[in-house]
Protein backbone atom coordinates (compact mmCIF):
# COMPACT_ATOMS: atom_id res chain seq x y z
CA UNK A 1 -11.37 -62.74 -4.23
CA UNK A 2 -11.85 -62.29 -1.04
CA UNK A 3 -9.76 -63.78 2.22
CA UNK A 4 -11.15 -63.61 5.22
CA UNK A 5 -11.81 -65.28 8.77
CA UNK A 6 -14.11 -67.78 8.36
CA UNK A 7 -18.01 -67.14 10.38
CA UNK A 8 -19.80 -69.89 12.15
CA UNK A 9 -22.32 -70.21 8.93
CA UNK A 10 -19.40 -71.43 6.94
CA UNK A 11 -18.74 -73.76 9.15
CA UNK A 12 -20.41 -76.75 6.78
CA UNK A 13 -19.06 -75.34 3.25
CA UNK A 14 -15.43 -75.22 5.44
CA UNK A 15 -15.44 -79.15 6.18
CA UNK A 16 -16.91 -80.13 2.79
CA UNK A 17 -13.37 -78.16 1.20
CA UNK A 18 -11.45 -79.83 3.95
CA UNK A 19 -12.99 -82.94 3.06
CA UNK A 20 -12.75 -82.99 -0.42
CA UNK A 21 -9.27 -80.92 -0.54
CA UNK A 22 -7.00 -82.01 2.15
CA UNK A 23 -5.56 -85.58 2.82
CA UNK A 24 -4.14 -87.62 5.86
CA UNK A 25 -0.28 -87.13 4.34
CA UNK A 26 -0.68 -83.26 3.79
CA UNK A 27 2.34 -82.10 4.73
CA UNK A 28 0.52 -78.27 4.81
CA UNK A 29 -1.93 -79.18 7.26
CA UNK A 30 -1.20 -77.06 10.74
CA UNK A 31 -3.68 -79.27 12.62
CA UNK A 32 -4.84 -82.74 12.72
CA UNK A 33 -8.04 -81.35 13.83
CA UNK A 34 -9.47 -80.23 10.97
CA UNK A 35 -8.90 -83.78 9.20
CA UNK A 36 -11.86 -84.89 11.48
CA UNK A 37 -15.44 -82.81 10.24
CA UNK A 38 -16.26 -81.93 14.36
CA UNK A 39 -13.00 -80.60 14.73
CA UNK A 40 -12.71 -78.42 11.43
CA UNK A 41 -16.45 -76.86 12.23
CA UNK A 42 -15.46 -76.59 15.85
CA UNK A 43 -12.33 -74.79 14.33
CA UNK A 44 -14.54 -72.49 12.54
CA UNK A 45 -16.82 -71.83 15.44
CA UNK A 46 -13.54 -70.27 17.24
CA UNK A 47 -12.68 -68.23 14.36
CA UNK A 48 -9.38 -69.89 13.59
CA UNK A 49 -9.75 -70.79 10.06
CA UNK A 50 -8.96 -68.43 7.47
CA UNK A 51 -10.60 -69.02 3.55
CA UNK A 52 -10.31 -67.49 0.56
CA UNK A 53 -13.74 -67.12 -1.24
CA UNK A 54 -14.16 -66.21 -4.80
CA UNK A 55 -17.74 -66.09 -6.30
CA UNK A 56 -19.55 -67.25 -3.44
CA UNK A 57 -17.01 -70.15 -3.09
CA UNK A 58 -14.72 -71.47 -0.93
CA UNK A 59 -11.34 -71.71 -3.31
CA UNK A 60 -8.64 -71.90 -0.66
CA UNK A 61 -8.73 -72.12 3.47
């Protein structure tokens, strides 16, 4: 496993976890942003999302 700061060309696979992963009532969430796609890729543009990636895979973020 690898955890890392996420690059701009995860950007896509980053909202797709975010997406499928986190909900509107997470109390773990840190920012409302990345509930909204723009906002979690915009998130990953300025480096501020970290993800855990095991076999080519994002497993945690």
């Amino acid at each position: 496993m690898k955890i890392t700061i996420a690059n701009s060309w995860l950007g896509h696979d980053v909202t797709y976890f975010f997406q499928d992963n986190i909900k509107e009532n997470n109390d773990g969430i840190s920012n409302r942003e990345l509930l909204c796609p723009d906002g979690a890729f915009a998130a990953v543009c300025r480096r501020q999302v970290v993800v855990a990636i095991d076999n080519d895979q994002i497993v945690g973020a």
